[in-house]
C-alpha atoms as a PDB file:
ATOM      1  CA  UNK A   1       9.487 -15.201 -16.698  1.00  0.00           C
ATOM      2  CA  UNK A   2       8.869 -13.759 -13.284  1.00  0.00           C
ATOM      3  CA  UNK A   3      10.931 -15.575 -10.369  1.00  0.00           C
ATOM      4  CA  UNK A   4      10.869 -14.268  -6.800  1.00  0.00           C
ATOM      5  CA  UNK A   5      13.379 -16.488  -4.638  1.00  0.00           C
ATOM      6  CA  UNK A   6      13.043 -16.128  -1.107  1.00  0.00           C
ATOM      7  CA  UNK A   7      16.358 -17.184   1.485  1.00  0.00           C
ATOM      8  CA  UNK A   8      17.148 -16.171   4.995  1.00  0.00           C
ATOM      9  CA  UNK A   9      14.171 -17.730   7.397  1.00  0.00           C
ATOM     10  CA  UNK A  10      14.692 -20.453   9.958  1.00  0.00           C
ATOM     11  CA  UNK A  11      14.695 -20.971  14.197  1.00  0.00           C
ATOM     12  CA  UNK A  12      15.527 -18.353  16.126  1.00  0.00           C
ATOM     13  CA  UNK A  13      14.495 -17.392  20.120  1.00  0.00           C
ATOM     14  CA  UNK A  14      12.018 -15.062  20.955  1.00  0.00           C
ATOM     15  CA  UNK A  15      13.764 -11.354  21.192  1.00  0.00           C
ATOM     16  CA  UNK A  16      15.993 -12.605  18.613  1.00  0.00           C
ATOM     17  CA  UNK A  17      16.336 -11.327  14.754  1.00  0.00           C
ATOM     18  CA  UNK A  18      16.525 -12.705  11.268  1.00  0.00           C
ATOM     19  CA  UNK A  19      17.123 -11.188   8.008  1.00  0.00           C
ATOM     20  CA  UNK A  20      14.628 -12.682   4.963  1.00  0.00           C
ATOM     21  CA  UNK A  21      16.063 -11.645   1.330  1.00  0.00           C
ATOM     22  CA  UNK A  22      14.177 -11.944  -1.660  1.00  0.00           C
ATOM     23  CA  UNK A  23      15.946 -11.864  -5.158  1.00  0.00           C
ATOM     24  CA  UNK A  24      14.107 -11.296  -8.363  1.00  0.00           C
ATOM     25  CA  UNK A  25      14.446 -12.048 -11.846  1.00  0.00           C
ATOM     26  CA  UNK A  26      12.226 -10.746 -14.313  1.00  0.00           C
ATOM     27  CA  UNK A  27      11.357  -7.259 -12.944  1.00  0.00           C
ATOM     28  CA  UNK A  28      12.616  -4.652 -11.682  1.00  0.00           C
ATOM     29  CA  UNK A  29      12.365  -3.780  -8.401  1.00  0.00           C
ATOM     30  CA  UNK A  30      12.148  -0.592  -8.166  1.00  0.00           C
ATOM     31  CA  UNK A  31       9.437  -0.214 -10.873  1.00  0.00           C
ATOM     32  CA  UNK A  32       7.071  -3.164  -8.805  1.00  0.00           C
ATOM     33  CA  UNK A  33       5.128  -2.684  -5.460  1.00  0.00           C
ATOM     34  CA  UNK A  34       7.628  -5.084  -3.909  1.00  0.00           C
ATOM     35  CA  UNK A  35       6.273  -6.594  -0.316  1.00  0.00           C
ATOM     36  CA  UNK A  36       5.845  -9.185   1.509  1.00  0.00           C
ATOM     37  CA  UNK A  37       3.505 -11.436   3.160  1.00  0.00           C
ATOM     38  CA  UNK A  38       3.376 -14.134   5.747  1.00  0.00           C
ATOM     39  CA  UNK A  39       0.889 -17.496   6.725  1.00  0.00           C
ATOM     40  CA  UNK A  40       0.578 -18.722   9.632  1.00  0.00           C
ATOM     41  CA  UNK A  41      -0.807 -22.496  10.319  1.00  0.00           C
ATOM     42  CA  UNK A  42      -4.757 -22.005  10.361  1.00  0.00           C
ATOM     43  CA  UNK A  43      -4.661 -18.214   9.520  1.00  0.00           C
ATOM     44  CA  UNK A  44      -4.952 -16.049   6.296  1.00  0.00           C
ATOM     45  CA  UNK A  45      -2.664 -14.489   4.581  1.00  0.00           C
ATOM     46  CA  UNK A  46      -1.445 -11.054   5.585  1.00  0.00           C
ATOM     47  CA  UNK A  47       0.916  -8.124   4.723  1.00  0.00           C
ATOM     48  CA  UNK A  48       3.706  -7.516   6.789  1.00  0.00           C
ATOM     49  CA  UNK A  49       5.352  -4.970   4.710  1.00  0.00           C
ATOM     50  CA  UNK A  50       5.646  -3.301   1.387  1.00  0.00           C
ATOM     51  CA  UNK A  51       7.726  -0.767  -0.351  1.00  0.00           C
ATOM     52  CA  UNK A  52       6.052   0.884  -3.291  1.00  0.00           C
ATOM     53  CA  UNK A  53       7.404   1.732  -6.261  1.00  0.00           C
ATOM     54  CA  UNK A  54       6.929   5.033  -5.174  1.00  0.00           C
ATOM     55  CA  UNK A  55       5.471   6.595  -1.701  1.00  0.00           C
ATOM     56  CA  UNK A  56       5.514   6.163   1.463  1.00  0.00           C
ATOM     57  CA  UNK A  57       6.619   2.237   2.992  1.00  0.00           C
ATOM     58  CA  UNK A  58       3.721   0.520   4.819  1.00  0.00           C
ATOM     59  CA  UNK A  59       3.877  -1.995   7.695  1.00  0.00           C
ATOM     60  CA  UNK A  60       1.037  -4.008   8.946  1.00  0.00           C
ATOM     61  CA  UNK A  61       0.443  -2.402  12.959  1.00  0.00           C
ATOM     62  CA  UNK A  62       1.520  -5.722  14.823  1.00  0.00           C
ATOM     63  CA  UNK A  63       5.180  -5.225  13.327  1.00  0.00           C
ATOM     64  CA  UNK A  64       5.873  -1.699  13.429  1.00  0.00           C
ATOM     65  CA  UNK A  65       9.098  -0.248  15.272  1.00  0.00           C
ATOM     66  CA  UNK A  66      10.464  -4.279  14.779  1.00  0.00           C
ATOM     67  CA  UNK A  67      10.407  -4.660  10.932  1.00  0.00           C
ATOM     68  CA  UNK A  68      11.655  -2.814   8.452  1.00  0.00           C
ATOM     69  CA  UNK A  69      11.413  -3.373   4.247  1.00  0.00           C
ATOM     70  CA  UNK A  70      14.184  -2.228   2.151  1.00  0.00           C
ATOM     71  CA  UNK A  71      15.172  -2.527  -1.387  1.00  0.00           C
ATOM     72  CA  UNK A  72      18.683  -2.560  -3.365  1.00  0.00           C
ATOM     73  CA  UNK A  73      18.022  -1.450  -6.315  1.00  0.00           C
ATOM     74  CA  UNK A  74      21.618  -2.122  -7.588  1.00  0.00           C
ATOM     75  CA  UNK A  75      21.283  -6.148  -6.608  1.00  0.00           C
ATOM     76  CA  UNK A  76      17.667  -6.434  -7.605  1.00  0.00           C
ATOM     77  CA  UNK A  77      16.605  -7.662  -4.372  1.00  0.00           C
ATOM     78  CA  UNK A  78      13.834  -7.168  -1.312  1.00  0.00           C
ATOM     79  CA  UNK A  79      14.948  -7.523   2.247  1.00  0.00           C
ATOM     80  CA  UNK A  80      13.137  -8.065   5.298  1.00  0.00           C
ATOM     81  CA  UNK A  81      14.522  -7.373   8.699  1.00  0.00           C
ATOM     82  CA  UNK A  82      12.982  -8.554  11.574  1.00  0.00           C
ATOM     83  CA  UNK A  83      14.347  -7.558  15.051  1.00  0.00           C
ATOM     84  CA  UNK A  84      12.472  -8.294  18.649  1.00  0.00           C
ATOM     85  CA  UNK A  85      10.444 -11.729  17.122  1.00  0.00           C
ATOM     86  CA  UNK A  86       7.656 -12.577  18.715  1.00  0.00           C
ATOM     87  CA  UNK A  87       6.214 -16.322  18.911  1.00  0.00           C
ATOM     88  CA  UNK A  88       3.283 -14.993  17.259  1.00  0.00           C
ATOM     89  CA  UNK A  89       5.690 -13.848  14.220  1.00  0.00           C
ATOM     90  CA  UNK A  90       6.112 -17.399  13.198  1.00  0.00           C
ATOM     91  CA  UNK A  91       5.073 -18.548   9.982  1.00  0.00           C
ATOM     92  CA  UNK A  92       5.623 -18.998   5.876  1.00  0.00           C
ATOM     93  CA  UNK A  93       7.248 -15.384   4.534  1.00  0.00           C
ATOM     94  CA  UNK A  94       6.421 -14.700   1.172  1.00  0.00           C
ATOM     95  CA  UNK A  95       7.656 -11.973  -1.527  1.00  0.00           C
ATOM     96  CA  UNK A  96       5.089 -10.756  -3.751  1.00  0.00           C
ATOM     97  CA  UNK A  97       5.029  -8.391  -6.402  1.00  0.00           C
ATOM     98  CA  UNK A  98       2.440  -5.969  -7.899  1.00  0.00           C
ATOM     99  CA  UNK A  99       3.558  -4.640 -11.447  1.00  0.00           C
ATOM    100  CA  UNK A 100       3.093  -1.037 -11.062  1.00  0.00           C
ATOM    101  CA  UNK A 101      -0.598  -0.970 -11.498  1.00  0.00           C
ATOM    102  CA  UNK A 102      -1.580  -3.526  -9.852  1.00  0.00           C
ATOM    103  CA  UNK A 103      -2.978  -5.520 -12.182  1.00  0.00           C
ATOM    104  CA  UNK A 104      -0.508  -8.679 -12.024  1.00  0.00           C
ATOM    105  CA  UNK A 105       1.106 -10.075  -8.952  1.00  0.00           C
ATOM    106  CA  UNK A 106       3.660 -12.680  -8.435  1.00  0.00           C
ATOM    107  CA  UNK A 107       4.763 -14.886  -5.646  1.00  0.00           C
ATOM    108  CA  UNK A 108       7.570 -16.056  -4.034  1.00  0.00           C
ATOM    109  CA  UNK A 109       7.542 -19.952  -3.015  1.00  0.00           C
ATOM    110  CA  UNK A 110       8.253 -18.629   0.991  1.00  0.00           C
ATOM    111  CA  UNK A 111      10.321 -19.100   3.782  1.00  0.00           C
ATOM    112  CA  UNK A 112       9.644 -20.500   6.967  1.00  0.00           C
ATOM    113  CA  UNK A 113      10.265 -18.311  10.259  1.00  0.00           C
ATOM    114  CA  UNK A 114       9.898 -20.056  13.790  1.00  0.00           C
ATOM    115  CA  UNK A 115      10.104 -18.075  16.730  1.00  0.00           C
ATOM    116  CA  UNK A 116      10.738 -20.427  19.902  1.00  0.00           C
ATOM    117  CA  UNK A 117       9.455 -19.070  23.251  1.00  0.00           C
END
């Protein structure tokens, strides 16, 4: 059984940072299209970041140069650090999972990130 545990969100200023961690059970991490995703209130879902199995990292343009995905491949785990938040970067953080051909996916239960002004 799959099981993608997210920690790490919370309140924190604008200009501030926070560090989201995801730990896994059931995969392996560096065989999975390991990303992750965020909700705001009212909006769809989006990518914020992923790290594929293999190839090149990609980050969705509103978070460039202030997030960055990385993977530890010894601890099984996804990390998200966010530097510089924005209000606008508030919302439910999700892991997700592709297996490596995309043909099953598997989310995290998220973490919420508020950004105060």
């Amino acid at each position: 059984q799959v099981q993608l545990v997210e920690s790490g969100g919370g309140l924190v200023q604008a200009g501030g940072s926070l560090r989201l961690s995801c730990a896994t059970s059931g995969i392996i991490v560096s065989r999975n299209h390991m990303g992750w995703y965020r909700q705001a209130p009212g909006k769809q879902r989006e990518l914020v970041a992923e790290i594929p199995s293999g190839g090149r990292l990609n980050y969705a343009d509103s978070v460039k140069g202030r997030i960055t995905i990385s993977r530890d491949n010894a601890k099984n785990t996804v990390s998200l650090q966010m530097n510089s938040l924005k209000p606008e970067d508030t919302a439910v953080y999700y892991c997700h999972a592709w297996d490596l051909f995309r043909r099953y996916e598997y989310w995290g239960q998220g973490a919420q990130v508020t950004v105060s002004s």
